[in-house]
Protein backbone atom coordinates (compact mmCIF):
# COMPACT_ATOMS: atom_id res chain seq x y z
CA UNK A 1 0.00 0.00 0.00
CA UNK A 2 2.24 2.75 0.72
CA UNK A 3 4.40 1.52 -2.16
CA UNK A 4 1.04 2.25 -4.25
CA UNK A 5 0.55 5.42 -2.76
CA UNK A 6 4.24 6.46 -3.45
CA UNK A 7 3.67 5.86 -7.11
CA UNK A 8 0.58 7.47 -7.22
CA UNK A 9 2.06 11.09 -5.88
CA UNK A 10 4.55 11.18 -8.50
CA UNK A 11 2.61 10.20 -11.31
CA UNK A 12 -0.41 12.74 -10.41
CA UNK A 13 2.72 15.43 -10.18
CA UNK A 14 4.02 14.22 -13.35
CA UNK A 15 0.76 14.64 -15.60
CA UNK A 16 0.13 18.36 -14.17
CA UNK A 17 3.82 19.33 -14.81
CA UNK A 18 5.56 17.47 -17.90
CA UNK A 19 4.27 20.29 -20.33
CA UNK A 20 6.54 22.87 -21.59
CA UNK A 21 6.14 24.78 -24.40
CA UNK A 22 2.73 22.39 -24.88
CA UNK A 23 5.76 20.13 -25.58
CA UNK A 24 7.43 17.41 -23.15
CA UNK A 25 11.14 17.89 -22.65
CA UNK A 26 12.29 14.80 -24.20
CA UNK A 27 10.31 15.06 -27.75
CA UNK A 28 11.95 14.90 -30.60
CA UNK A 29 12.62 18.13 -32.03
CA UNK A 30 10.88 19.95 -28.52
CA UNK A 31 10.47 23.64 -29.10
CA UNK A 32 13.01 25.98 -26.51
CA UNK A 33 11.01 28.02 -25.04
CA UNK A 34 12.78 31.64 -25.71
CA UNK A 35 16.20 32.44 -27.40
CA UNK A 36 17.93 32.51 -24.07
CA UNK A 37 16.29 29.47 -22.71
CA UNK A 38 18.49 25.80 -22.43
CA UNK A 39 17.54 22.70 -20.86
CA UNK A 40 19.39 21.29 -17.69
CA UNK A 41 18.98 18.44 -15.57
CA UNK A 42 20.75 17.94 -11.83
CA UNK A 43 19.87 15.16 -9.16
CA UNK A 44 19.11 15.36 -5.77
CA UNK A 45 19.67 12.90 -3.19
CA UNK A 46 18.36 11.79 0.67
CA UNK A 47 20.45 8.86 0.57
CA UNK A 48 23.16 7.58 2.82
CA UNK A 49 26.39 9.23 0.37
CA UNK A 50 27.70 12.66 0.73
CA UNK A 51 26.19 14.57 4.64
CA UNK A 52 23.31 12.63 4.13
CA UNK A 53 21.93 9.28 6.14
CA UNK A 54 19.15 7.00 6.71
CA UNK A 55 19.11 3.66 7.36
CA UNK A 56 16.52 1.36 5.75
CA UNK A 57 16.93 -1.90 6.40
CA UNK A 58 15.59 -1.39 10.17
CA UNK A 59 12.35 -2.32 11.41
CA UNK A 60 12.03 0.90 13.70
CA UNK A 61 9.13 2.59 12.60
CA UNK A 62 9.01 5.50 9.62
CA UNK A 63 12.24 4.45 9.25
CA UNK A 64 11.82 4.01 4.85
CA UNK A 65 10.17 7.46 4.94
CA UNK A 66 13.26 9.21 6.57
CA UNK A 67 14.11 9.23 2.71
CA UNK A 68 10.31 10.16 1.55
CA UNK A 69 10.30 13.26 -0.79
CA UNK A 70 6.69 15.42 -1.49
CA UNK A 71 7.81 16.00 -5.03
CA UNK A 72 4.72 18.65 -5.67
CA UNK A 73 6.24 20.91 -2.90
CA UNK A 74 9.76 20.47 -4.29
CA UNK A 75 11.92 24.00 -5.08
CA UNK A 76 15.28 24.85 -6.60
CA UNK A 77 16.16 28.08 -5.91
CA UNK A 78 19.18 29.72 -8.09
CA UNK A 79 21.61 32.19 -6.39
CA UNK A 80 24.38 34.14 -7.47
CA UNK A 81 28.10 33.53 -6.00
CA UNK A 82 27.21 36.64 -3.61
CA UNK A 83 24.36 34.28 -2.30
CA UNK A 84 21.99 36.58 -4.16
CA UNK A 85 18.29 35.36 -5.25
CA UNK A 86 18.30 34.79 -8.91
CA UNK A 87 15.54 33.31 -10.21
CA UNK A 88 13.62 29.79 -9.01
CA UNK A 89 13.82 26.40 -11.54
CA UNK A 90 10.73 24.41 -11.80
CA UNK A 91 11.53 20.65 -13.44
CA UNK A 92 9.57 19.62 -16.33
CA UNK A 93 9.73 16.21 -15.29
CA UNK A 94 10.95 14.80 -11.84
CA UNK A 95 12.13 10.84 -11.37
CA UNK A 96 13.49 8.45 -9.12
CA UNK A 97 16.52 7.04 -10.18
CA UNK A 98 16.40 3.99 -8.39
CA UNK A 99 13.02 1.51 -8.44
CA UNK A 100 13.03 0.98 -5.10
CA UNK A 101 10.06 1.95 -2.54
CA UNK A 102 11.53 4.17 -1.13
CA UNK A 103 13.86 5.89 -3.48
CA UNK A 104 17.14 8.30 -2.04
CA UNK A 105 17.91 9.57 -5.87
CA UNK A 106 15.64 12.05 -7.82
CA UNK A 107 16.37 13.35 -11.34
CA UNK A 108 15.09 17.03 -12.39
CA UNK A 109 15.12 17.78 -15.61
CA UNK A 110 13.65 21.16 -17.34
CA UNK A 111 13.85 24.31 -19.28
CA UNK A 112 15.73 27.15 -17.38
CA UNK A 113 15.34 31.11 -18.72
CA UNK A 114 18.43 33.39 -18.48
CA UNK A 115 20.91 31.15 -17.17
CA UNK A 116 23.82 32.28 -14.74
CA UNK A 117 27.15 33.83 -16.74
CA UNK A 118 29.42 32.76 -13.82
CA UNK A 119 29.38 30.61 -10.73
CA UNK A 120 26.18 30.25 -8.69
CA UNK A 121 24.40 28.36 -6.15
CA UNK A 122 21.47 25.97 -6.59
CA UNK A 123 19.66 25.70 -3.23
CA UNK A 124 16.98 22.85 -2.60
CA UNK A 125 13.94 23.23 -0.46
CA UNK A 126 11.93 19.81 0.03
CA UNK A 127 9.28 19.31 2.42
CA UNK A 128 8.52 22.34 4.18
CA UNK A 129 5.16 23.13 5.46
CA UNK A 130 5.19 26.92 3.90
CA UNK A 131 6.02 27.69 0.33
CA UNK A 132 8.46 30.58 -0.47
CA UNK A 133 7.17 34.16 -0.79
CA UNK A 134 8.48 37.82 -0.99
CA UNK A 135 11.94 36.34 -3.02
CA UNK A 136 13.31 39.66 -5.24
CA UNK A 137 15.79 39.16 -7.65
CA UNK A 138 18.99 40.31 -6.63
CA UNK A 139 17.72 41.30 -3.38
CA UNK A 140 16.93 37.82 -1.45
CA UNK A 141 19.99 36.15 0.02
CA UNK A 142 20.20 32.84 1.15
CA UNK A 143 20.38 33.89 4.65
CA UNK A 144 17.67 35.58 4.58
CA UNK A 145 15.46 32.27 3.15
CA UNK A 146 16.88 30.10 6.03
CA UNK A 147 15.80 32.31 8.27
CA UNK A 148 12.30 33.47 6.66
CA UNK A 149 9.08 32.97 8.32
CA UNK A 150 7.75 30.54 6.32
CA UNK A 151 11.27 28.32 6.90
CA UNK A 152 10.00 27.30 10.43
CA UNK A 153 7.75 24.65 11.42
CA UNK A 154 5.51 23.68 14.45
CA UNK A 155 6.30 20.42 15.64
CA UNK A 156 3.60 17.97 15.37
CA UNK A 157 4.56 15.36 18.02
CA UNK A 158 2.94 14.47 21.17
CA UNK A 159 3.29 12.48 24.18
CA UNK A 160 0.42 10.40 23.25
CA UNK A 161 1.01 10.18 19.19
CA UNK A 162 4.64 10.45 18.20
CA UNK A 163 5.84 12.33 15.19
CA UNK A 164 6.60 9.53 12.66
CA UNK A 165 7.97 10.02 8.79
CA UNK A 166 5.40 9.10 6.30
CA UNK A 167 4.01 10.69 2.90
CA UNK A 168 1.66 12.65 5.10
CA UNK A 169 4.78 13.96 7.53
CA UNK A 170 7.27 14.03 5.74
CA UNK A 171 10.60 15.67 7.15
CA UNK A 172 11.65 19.01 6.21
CA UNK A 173 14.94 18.89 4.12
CA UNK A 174 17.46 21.24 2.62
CA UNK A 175 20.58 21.53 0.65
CA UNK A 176 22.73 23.55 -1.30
CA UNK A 177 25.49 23.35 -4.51
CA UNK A 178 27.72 25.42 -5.77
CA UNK A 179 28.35 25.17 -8.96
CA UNK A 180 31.47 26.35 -11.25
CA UNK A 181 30.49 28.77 -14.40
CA UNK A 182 29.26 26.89 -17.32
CA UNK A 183 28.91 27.03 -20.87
CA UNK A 184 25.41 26.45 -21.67
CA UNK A 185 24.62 25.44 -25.08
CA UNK A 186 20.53 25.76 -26.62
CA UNK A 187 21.34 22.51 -28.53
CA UNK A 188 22.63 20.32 -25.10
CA UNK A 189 21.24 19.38 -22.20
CA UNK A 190 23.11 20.62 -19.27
CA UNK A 191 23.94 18.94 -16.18
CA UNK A 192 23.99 20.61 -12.59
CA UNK A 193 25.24 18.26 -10.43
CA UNK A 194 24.10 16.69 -7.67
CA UNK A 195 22.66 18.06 -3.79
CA UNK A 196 22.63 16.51 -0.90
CA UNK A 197 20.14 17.02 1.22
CA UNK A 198 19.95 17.36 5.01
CA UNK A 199 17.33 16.18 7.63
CA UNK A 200 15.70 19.06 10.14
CA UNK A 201 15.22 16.29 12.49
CA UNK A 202 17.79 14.61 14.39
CA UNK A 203 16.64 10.57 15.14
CA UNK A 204 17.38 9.32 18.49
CA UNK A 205 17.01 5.64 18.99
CA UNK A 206 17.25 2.98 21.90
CA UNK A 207 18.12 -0.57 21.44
CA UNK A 208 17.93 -3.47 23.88
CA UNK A 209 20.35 -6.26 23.61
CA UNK A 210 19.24 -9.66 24.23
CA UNK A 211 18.17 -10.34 27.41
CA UNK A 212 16.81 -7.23 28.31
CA UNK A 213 13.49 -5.51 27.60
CA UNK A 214 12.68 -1.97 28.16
CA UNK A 215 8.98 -1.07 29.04
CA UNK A 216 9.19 2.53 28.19
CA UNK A 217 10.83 5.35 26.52
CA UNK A 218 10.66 9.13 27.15
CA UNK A 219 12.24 12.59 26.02
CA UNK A 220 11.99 14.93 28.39
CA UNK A 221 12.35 18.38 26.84
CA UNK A 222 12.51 19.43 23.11
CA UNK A 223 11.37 21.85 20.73
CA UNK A 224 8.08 22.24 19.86
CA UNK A 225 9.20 25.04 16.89
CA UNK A 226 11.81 24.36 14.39
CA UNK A 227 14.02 25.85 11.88
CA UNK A 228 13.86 23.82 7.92
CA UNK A 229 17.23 24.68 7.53
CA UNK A 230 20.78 25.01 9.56
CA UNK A 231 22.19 28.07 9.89
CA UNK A 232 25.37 29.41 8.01
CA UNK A 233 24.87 26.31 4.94
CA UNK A 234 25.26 28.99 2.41
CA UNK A 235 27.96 26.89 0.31
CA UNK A 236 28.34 23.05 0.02
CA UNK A 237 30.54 22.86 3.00
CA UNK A 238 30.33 19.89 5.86
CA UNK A 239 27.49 20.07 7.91
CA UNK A 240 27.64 22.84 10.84
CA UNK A 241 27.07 21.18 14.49
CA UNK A 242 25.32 24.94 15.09
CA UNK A 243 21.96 24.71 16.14
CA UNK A 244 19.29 27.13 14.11
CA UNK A 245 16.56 27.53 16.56
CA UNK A 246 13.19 29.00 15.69
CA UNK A 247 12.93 32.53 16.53
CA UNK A 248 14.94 35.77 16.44
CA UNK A 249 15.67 35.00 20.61
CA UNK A 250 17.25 31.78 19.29
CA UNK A 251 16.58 29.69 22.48
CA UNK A 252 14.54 26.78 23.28
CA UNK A 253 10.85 26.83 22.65
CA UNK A 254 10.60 23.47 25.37
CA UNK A 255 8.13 20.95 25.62
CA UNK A 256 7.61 18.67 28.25
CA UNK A 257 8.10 15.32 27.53
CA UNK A 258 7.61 13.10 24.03
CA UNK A 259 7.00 9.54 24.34
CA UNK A 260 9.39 6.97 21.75
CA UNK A 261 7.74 4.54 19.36
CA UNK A 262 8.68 0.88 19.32
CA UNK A 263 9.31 -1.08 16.64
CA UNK A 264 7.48 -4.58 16.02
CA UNK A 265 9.91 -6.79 17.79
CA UNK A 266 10.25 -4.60 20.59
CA UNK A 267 13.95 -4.09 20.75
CA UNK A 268 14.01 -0.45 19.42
CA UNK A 269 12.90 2.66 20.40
CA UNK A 270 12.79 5.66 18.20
CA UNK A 271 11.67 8.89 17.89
CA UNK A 272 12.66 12.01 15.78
CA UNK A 273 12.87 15.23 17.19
CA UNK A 274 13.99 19.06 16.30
CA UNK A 275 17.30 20.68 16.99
CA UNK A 276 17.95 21.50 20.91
CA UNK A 277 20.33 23.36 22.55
CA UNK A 278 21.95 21.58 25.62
CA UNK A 279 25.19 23.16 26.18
CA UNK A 280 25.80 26.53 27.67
CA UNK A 281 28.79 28.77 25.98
CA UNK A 282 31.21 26.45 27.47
CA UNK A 283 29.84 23.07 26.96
CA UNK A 284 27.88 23.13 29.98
CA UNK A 285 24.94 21.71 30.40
CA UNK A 286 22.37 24.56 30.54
CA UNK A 287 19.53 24.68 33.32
CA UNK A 288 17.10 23.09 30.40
CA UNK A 289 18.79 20.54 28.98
CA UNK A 290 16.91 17.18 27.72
CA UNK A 291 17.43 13.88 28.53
CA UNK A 292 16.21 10.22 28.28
CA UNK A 293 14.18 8.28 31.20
CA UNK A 294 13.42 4.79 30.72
CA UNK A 295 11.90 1.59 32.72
CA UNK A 296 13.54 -1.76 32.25
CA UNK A 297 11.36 -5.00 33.09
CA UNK A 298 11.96 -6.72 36.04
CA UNK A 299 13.52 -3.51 37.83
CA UNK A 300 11.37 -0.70 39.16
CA UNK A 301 13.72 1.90 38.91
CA UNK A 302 13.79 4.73 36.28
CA UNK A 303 16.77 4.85 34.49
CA UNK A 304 18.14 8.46 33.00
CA UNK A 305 20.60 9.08 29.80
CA UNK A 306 21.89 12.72 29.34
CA UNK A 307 23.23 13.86 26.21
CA UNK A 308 26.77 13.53 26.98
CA UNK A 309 30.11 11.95 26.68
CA UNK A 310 30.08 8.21 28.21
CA UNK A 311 33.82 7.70 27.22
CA UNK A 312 34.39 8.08 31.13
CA UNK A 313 32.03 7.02 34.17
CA UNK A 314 32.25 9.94 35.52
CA UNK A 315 29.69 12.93 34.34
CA UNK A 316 31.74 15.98 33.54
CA UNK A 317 29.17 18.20 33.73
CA UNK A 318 29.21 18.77 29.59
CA UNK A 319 26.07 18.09 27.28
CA UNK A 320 26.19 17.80 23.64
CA UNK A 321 23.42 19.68 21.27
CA UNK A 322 20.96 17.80 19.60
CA UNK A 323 21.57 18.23 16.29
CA UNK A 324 19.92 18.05 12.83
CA UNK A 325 20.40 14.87 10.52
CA UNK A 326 22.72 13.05 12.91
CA UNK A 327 21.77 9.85 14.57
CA UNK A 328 22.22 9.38 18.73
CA UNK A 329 22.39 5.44 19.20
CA UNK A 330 21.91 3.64 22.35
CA UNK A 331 22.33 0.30 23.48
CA UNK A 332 20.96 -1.05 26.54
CA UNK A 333 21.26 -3.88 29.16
CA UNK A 334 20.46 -4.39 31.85
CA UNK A 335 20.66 -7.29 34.74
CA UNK A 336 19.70 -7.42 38.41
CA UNK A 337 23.24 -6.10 39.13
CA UNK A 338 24.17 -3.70 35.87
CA UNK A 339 22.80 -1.18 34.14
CA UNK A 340 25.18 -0.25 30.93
CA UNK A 341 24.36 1.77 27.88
CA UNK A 342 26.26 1.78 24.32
CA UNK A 343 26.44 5.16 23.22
CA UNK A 344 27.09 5.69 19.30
CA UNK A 345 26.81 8.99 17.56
CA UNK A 346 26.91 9.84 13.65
CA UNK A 347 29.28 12.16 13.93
CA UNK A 348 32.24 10.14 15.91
CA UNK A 349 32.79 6.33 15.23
CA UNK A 350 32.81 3.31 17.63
CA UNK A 351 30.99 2.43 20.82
CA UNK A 352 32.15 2.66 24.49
CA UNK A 353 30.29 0.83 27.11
CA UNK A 354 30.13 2.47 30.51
CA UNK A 355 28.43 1.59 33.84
CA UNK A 356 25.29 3.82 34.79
């Protein structure tokens, strides 16, 4: 079914948008529309390459839509190298590359007016719940979209229901290219390369090892406002670990607690969450930090996991952020006489098991 459905959104998207010109863009012979007009193609991708990853071969749930792309709300935006607004690209035709159900590779392909002379910036906007407005040509920087209005979000989970990936939610995404002058040609397609696009969510996730079974999961603290996309990505650099909190006071906007969901066979935990801010100035933990309580069966004790460094037993005093697109992995067991957790973050490899 959602395999169905999948198919379905792109082809309705297809049929309203393959015209140009009252001619499709792969026709022999297709008409340009205009004398400064060439066609260009470029891909985008959600995958697990470039700053980019999701894994799909889980069983925790909206795992497969961590990838999902609302292709009808899709924008490229064109800049100039002084991150000026140039003009906005709308595909002809957009495709996954790959057949699978959930794809991580889309091909755009289309008829672009005026192209740029020298080097320029493609930024993509995917899933956001506002559309763009107010953009003026040579005006608008890319500064001043990530931090637009209509770039933030209300977060829609609750204690009770869980904000889960699916075509319906589908997690805001953004990314952004620079790209070298090029010699466009009326007679050739050209290509644009290739974005990479970055998760506003970070995905926290709990996993029992065998033996032990956790009864419940819960977040205490996190944003109920987000921002689409980080702050200071104005060139296709590594990902920032700055948080871009919604708001000009940029500070948490805290709600109380968010309850995990569990996967089928019970042994994860997951839930996806906005950017927080943890650590003070000097990478201590501020008065609002979150954290992670949990009940294990067969004790009656409630267990708690801060956002911090588990290399050492001891607790430092320093939280890390929560931050967009990265993954914070947790393995649990417990017995009658240990507690232990695996901690295992995107950004640093390996695991170190400590004693809680």
């Amino acid at each position: 079914m959602k395999k169905a459905l999948h198919i379905l959104t792109l082809a309705v998207f297809c049929c309203v948008t393959l015209l140009s010109c009252e001619k499709l863009v792969f026709e022999e012979g297709a008409v340009i529309c205009g004398d400064d007009s060439v066609q260009v193609s470029l891909r985008i991708s959600t995958g697990d390459e470039g700053e980019t990853r999701a894994l799909t071969g889980t069983d925790e749930p909206g795992t497969g839509y961590e990838n999902y792309l609302d292709i009808s709300g899709l924008r490229i935006l064109l800049f100039d190298d002084n991150n000026r607004f140039l003009q906005q690209f709308t595909p002809d035709e957009v495709r996954p590359v790959d057949k699978s159900e959930y794809p991580s590779k889309w091909e755009l392909r289309g008829t672009l007016g005026n192209p740029p002379s020298g080097r320029f910036k493609i930024v993509a906007l995917a899933n956001w719940p506002y559309a763009p407005t107010g953009l003026k040509a040579g005006n608008t920087t890319i500064e001043d979209v990530c931090k637009a209005e209509w770039a933030m979000g209300t977060y829609t989970g609750t204690d009770t229901d869980p904000f889960t990936p699916s075509a319906a939610t589908p997690i805001p995404m953004y990314g952004v290219r620079t790209q070298e002058a090029l010699y466009f040609r009326s007679d050739v397609e050209t290509y644009l390369g290739e974005i990479d696009l970055l998760r506003a969510f970070a995905k926290i996730t709990l996993c029992a090892e065998s033996g032990t079974e956790i009864t419940s999961v819960t977040l205490k603290k996190y944003n109920r406002t987000y921002a689409c996309a980080p702050i200071g990505m104005y060139t296709n650099t590594s990902q920032s670990n700055a948080v871009h909190l919604s708001g000009e006071a940029g500070d948490n906007n805290p709600g109380t607690s968010l309850s995990f969901s569990q996967s089928k066979d019970r042994t994860a935990w997951t839930i996806y969450v906005p950017e927080y801010l943890n650590a003070g100035p000097s990478g201590t933990a501020r008065g609002d930090c979150s954290f992670i309580e949990l009940t294990v069966k067969g004790s009656g004790d409630t267990y708690r996991i801060d956002f911090r460094d588990y290399s050492t037993a001891a607790d430092d005093g320093n939280r890390f952020d929560i931050i967009r697109n990265y993954e914070y992995r947790y393995t649990v067991k417990a017995t009658p006489l240990l507690f232990s957790v695996t901690v295992e973050k995107w950004q640093f490899g390996g695991k170190v098991i400590i004693d809680l």
